[in-house]
PDB file of N, CA and C in Angstrom:
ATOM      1  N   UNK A   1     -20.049  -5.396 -15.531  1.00  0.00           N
ATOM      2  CA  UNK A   1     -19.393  -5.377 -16.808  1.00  0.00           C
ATOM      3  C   UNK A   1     -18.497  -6.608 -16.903  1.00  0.00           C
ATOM      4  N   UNK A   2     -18.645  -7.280 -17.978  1.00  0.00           N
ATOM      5  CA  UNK A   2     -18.197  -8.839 -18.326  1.00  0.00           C
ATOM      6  C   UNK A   2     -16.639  -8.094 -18.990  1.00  0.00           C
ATOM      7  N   UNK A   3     -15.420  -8.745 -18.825  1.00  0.00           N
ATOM      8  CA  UNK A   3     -14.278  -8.251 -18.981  1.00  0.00           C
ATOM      9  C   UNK A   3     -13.281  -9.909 -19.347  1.00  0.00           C
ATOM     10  N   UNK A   4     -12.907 -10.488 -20.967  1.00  0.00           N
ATOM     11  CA  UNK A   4     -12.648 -11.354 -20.630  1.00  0.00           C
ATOM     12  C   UNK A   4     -10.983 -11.144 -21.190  1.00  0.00           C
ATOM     13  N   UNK A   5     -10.277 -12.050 -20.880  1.00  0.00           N
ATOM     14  CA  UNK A   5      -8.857 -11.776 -20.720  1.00  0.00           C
ATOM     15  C   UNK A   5      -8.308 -13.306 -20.704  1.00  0.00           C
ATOM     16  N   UNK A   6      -6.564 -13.104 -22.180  1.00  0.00           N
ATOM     17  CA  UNK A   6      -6.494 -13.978 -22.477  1.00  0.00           C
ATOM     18  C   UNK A   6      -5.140 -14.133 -21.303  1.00  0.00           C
ATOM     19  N   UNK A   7      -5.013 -15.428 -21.091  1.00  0.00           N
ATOM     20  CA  UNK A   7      -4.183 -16.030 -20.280  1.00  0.00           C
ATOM     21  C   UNK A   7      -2.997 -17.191 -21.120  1.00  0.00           C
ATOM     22  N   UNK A   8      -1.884 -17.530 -20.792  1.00  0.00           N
ATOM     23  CA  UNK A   8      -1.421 -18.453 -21.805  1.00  0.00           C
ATOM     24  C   UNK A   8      -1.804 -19.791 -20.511  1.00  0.00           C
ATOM     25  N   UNK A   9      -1.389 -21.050 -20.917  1.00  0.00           N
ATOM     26  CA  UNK A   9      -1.746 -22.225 -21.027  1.00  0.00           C
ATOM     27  C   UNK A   9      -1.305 -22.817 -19.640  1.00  0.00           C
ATOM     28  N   UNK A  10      -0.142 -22.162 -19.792  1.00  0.00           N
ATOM     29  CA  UNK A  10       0.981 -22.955 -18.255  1.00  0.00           C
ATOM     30  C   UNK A  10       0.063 -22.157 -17.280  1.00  0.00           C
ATOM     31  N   UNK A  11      -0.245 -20.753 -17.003  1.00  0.00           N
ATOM     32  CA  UNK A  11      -0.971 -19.856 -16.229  1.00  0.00           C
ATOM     33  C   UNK A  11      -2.190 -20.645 -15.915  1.00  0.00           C
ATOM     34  N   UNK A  12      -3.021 -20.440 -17.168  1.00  0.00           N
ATOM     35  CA  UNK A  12      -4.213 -21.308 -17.049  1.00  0.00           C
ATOM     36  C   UNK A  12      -4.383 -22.667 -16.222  1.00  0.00           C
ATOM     37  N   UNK A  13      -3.366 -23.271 -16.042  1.00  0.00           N
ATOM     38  CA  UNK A  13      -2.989 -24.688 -15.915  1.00  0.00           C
ATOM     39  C   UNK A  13      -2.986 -24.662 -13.983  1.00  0.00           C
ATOM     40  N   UNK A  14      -1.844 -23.640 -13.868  1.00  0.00           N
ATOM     41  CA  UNK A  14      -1.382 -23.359 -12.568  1.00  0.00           C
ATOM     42  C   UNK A  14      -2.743 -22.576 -11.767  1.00  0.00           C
ATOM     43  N   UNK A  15      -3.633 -21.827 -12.727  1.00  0.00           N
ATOM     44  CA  UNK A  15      -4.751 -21.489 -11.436  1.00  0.00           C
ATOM     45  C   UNK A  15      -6.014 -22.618 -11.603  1.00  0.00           C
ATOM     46  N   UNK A  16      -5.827 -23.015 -12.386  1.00  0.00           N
ATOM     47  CA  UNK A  16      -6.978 -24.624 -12.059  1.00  0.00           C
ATOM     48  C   UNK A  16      -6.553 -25.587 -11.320  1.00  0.00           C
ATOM     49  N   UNK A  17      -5.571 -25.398 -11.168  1.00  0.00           N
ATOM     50  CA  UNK A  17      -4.748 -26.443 -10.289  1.00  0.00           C
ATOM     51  C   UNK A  17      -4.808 -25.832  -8.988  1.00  0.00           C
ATOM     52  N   UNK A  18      -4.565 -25.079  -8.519  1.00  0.00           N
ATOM     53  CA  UNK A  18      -4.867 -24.123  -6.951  1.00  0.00           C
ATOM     54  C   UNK A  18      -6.054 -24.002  -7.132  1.00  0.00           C
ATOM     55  N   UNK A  19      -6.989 -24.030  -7.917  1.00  0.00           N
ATOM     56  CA  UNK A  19      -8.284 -23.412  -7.377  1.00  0.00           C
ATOM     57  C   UNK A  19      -9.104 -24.967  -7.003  1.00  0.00           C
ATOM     58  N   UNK A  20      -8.654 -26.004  -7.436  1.00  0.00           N
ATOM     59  CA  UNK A  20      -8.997 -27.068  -6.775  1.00  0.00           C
ATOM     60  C   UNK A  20      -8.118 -27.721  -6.286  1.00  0.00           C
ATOM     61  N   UNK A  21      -7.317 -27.338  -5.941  1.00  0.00           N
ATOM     62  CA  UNK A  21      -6.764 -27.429  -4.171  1.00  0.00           C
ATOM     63  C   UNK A  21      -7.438 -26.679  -3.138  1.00  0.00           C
ATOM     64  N   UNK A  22      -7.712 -25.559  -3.581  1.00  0.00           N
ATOM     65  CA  UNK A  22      -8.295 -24.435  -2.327  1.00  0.00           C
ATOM     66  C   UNK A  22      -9.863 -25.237  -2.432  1.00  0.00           C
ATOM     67  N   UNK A  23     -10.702 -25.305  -3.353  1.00  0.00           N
ATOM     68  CA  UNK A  23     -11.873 -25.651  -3.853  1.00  0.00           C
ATOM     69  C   UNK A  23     -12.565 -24.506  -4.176  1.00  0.00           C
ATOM     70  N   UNK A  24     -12.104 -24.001  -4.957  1.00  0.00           N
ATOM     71  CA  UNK A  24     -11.981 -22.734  -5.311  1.00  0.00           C
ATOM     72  C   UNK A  24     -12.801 -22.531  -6.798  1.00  0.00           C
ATOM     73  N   UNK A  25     -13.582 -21.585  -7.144  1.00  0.00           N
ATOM     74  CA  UNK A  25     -13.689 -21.606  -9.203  1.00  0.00           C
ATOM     75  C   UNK A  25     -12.102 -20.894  -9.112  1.00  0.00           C
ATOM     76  N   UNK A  26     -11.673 -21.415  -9.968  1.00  0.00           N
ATOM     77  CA  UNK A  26     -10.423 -20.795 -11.145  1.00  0.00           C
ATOM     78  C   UNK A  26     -11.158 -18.938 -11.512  1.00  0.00           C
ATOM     79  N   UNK A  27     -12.670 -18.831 -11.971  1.00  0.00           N
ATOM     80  CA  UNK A  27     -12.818 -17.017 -11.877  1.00  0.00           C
ATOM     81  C   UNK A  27     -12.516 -16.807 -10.692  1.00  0.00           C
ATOM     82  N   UNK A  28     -13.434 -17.050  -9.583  1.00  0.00           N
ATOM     83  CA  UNK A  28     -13.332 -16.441  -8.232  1.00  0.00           C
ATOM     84  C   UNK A  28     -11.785 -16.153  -8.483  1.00  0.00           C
ATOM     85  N   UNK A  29     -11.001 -16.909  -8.311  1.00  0.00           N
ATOM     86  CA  UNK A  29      -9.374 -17.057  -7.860  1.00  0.00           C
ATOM     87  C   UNK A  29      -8.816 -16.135  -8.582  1.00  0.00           C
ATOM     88  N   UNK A  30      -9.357 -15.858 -10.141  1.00  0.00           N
ATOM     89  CA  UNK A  30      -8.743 -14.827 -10.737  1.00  0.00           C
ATOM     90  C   UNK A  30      -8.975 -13.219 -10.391  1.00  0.00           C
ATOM     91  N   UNK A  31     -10.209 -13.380 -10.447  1.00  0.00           N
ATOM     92  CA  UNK A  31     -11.244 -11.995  -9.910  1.00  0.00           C
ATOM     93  C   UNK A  31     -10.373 -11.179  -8.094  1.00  0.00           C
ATOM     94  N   UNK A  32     -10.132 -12.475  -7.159  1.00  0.00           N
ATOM     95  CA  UNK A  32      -9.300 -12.034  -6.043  1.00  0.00           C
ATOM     96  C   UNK A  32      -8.289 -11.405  -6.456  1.00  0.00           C
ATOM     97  N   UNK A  33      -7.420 -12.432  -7.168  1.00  0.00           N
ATOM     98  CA  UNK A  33      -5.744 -11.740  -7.804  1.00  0.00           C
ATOM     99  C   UNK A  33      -6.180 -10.408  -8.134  1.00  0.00           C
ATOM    100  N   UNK A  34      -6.669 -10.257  -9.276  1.00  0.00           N
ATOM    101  CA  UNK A  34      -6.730  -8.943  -9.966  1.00  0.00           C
ATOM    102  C   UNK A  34      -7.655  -7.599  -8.726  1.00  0.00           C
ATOM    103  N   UNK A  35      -8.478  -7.962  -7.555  1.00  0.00           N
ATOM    104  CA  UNK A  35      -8.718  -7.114  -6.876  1.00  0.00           C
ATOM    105  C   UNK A  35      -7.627  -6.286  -5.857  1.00  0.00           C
ATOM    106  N   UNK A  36      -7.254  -7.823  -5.585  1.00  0.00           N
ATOM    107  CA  UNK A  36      -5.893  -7.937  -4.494  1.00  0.00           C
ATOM    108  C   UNK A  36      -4.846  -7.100  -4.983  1.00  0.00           C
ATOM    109  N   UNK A  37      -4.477  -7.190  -6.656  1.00  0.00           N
ATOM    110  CA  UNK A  37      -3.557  -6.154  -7.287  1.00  0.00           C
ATOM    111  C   UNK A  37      -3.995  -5.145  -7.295  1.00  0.00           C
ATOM    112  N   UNK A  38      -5.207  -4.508  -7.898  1.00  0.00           N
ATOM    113  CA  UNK A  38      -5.699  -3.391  -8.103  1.00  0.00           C
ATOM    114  C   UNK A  38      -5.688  -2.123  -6.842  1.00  0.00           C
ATOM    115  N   UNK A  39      -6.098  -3.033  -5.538  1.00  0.00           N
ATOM    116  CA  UNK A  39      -6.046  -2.315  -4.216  1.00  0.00           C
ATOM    117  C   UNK A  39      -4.627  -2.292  -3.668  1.00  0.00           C
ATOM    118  N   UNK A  40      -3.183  -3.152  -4.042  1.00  0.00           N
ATOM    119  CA  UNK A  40      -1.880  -3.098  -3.592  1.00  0.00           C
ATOM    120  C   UNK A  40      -1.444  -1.636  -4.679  1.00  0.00           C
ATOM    121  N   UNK A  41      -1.957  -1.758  -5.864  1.00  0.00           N
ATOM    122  CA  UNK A  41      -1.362  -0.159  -6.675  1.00  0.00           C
ATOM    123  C   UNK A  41      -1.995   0.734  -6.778  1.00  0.00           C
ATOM    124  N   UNK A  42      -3.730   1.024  -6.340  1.00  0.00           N
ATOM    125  CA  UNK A  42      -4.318   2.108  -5.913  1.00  0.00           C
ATOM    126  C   UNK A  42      -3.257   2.823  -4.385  1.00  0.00           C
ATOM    127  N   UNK A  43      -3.494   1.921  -3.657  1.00  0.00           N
ATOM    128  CA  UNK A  43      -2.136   2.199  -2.457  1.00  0.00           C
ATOM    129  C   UNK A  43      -1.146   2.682  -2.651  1.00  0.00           C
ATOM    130  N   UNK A  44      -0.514   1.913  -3.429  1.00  0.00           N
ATOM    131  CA  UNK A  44       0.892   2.363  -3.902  1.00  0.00           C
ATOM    132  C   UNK A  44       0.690   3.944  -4.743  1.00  0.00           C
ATOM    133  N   UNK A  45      -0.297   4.585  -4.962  1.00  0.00           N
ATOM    134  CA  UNK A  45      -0.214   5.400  -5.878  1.00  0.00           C
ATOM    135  C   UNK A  45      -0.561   6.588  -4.927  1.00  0.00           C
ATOM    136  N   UNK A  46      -1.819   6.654  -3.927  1.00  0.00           N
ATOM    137  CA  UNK A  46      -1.874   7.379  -3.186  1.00  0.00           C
ATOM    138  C   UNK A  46      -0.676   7.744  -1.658  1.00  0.00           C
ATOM    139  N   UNK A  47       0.208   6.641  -1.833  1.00  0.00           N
ATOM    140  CA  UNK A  47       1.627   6.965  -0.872  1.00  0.00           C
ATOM    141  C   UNK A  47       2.218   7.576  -1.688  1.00  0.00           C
ATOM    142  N   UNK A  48       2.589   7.615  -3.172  1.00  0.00           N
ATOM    143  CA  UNK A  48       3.616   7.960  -3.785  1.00  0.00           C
ATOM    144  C   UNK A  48       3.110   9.601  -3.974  1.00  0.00           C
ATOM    145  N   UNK A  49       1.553   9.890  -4.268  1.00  0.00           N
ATOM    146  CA  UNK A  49       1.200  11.426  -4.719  1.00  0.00           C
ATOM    147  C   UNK A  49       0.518  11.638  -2.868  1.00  0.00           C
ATOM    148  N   UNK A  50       0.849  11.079  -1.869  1.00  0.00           N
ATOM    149  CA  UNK A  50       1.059  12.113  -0.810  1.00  0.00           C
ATOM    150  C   UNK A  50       2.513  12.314  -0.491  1.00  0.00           C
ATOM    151  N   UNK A  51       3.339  11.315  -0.693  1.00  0.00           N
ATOM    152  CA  UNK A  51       4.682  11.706  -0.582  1.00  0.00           C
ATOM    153  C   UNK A  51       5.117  13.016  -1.780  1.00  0.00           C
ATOM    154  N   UNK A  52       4.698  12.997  -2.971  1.00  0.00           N
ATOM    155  CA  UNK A  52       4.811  14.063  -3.915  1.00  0.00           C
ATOM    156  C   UNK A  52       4.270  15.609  -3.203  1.00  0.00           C
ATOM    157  N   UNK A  53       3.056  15.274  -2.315  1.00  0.00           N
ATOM    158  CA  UNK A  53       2.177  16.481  -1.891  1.00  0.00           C
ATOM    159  C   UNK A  53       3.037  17.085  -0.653  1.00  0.00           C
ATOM    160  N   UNK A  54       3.415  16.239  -0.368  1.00  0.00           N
ATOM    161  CA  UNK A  54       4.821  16.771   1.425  1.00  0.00           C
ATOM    162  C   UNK A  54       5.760  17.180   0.598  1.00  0.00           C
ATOM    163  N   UNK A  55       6.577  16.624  -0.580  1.00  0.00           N
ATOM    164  CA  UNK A  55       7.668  17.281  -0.749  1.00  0.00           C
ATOM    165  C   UNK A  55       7.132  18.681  -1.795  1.00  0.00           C
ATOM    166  N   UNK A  56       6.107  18.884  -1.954  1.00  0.00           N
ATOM    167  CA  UNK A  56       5.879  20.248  -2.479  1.00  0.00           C
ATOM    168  C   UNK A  56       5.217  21.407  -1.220  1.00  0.00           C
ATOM    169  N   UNK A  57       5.260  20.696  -0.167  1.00  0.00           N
ATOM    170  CA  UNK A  57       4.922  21.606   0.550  1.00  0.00           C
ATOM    171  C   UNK A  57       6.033  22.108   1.410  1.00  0.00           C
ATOM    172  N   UNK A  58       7.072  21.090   1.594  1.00  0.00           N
ATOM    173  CA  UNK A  58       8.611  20.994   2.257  1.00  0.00           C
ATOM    174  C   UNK A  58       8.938  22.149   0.868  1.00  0.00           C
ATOM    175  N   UNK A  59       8.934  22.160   0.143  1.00  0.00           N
ATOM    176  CA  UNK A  59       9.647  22.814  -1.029  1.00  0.00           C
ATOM    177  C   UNK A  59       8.785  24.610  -0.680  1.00  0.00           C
ATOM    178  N   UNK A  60       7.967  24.546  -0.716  1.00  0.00           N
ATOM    179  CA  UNK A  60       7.216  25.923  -0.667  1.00  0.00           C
ATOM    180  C   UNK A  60       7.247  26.450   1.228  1.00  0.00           C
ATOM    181  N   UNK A  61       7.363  26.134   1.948  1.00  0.00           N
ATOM    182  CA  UNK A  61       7.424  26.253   3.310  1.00  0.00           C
ATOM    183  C   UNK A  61       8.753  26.255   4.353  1.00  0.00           C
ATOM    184  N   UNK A  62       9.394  25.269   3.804  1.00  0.00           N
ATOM    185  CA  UNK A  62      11.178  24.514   4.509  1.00  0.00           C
ATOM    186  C   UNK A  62      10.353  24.034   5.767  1.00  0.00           C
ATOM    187  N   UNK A  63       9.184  24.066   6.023  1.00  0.00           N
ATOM    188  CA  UNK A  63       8.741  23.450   7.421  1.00  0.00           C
ATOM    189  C   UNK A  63       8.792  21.721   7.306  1.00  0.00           C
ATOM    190  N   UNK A  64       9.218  21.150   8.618  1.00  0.00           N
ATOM    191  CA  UNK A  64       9.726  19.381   8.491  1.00  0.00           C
ATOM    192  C   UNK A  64      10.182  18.574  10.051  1.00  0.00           C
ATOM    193  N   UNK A  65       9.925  18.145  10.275  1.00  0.00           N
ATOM    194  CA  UNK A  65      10.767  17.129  11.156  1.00  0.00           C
ATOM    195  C   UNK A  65      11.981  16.110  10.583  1.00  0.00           C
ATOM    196  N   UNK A  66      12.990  16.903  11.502  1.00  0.00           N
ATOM    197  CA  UNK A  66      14.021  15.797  10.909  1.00  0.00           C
ATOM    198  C   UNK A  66      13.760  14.601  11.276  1.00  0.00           C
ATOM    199  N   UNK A  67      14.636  13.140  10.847  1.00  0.00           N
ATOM    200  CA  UNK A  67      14.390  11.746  11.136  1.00  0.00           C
ATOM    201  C   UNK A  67      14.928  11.535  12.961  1.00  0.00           C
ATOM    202  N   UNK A  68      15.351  12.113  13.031  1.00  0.00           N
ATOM    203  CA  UNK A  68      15.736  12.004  14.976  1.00  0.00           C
ATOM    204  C   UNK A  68      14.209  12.366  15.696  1.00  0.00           C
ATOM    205  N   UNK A  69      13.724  13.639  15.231  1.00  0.00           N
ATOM    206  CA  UNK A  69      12.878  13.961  15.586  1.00  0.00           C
ATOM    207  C   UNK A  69      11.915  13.126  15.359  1.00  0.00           C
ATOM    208  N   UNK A  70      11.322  12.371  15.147  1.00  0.00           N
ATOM    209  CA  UNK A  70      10.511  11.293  14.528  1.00  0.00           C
ATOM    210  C   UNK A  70      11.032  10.303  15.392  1.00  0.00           C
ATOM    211  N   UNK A  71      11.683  10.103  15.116  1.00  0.00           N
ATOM    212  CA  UNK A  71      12.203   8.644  16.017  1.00  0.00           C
ATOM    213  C   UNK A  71      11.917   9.091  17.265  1.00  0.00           C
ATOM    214  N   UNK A  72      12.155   9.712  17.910  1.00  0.00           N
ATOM    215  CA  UNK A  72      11.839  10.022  19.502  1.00  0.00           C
ATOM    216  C   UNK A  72      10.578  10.402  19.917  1.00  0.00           C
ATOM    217  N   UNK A  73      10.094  10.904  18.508  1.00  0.00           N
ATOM    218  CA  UNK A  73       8.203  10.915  19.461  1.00  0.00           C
ATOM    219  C   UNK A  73       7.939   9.754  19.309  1.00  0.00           C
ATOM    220  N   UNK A  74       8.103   8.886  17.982  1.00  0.00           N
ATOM    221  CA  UNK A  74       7.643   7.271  17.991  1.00  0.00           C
ATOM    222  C   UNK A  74       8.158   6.263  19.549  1.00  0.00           C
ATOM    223  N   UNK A  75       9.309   6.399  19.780  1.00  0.00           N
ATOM    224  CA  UNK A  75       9.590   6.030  20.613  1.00  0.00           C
ATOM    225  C   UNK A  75       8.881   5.928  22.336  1.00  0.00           C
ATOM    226  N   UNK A  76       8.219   6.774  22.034  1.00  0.00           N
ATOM    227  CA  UNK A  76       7.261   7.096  23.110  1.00  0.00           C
ATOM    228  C   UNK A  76       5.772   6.199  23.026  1.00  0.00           C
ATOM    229  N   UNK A  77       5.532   6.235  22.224  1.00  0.00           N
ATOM    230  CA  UNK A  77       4.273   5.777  22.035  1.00  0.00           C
ATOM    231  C   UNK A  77       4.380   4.143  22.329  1.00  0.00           C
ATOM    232  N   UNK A  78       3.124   3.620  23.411  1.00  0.00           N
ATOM    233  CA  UNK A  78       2.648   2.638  24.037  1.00  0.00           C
ATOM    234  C   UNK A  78       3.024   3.067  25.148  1.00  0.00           C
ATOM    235  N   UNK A  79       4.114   3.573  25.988  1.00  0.00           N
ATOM    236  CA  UNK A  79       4.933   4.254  26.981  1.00  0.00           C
ATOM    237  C   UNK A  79       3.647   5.018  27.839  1.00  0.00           C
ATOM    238  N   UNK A  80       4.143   5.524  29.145  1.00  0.00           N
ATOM    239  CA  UNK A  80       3.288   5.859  30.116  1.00  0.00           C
ATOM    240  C   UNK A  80       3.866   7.303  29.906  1.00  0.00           C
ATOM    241  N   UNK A  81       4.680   7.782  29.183  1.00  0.00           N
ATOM    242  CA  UNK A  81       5.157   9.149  28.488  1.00  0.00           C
ATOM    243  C   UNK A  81       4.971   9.389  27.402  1.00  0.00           C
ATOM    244  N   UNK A  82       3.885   8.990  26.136  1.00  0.00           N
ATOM    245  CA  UNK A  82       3.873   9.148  25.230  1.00  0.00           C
ATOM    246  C   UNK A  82       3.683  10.755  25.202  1.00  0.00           C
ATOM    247  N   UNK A  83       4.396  11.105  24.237  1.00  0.00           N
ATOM    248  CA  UNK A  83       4.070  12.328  23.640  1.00  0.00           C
ATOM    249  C   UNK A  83       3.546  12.659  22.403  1.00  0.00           C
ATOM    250  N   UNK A  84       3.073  13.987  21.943  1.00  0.00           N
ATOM    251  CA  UNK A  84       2.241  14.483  20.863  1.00  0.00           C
ATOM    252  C   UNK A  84       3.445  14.473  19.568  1.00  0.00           C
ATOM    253  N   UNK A  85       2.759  14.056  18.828  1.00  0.00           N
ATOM    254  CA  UNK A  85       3.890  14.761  17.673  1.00  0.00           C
ATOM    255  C   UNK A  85       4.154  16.514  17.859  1.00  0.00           C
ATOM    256  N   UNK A  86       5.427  16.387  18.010  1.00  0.00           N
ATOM    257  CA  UNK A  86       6.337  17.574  17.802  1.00  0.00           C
ATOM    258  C   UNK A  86       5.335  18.691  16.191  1.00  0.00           C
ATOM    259  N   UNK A  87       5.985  19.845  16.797  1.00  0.00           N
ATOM    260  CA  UNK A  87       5.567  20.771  15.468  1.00  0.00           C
ATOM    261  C   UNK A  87       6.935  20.798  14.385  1.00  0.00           C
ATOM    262  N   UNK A  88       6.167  21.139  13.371  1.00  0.00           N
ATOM    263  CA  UNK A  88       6.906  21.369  12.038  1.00  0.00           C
ATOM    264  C   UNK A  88       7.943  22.616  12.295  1.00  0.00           C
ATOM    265  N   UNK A  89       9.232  22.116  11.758  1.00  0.00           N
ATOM    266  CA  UNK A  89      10.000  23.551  11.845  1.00  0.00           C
ATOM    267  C   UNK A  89      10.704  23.875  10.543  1.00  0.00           C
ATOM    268  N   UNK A  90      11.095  25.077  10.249  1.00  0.00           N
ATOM    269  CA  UNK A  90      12.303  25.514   9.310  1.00  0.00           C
ATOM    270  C   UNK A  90      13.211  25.194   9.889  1.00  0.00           C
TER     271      UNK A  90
END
């Protein structure tokens, strides 16, 4: 699907100018940006609605690791004592 999109002049200017520096097409260069964004706020969206999905389950349960607790199993790990993550408590 062909998708075309207006740009102003200075923009326009600044990715023809990097894209032959890199040796680059100016699409390719655009087509990256806009993938490169698309996959940084698909991300951003699935951290934000699993962080939404823990605090509705913290809300319906009170089960959690406090931040100490966390820090000290991380702390372990690479260590010749690593340990398991700890269980969830009220």
């Amino acid at each position: 699907m062909a998708t075309s999109i207006k740009i102003d002049d200075t923009l326009k200017s600044r990715v023809h100018q990097l894209a032959n520096q890199r040796h680059r097409s100016p699409q390719g260069m655009i087509q990256e940006a806009i993938e490169q964004y698309i996959e940084r706020e698909e991300a951003r969206e699935r951290f934000k609605q699993e962080a939404l999905a823990s605090w509705q389950s913290y809300q319906e349960t009170g089960r959690h690791l406090s931040g100490q607790e966390v820090r000290t199993w991380l702390n372990t790990w690479g260590t010749d004592d690593e340990k398991q993550i700890p269980e969830c408590h009220k």
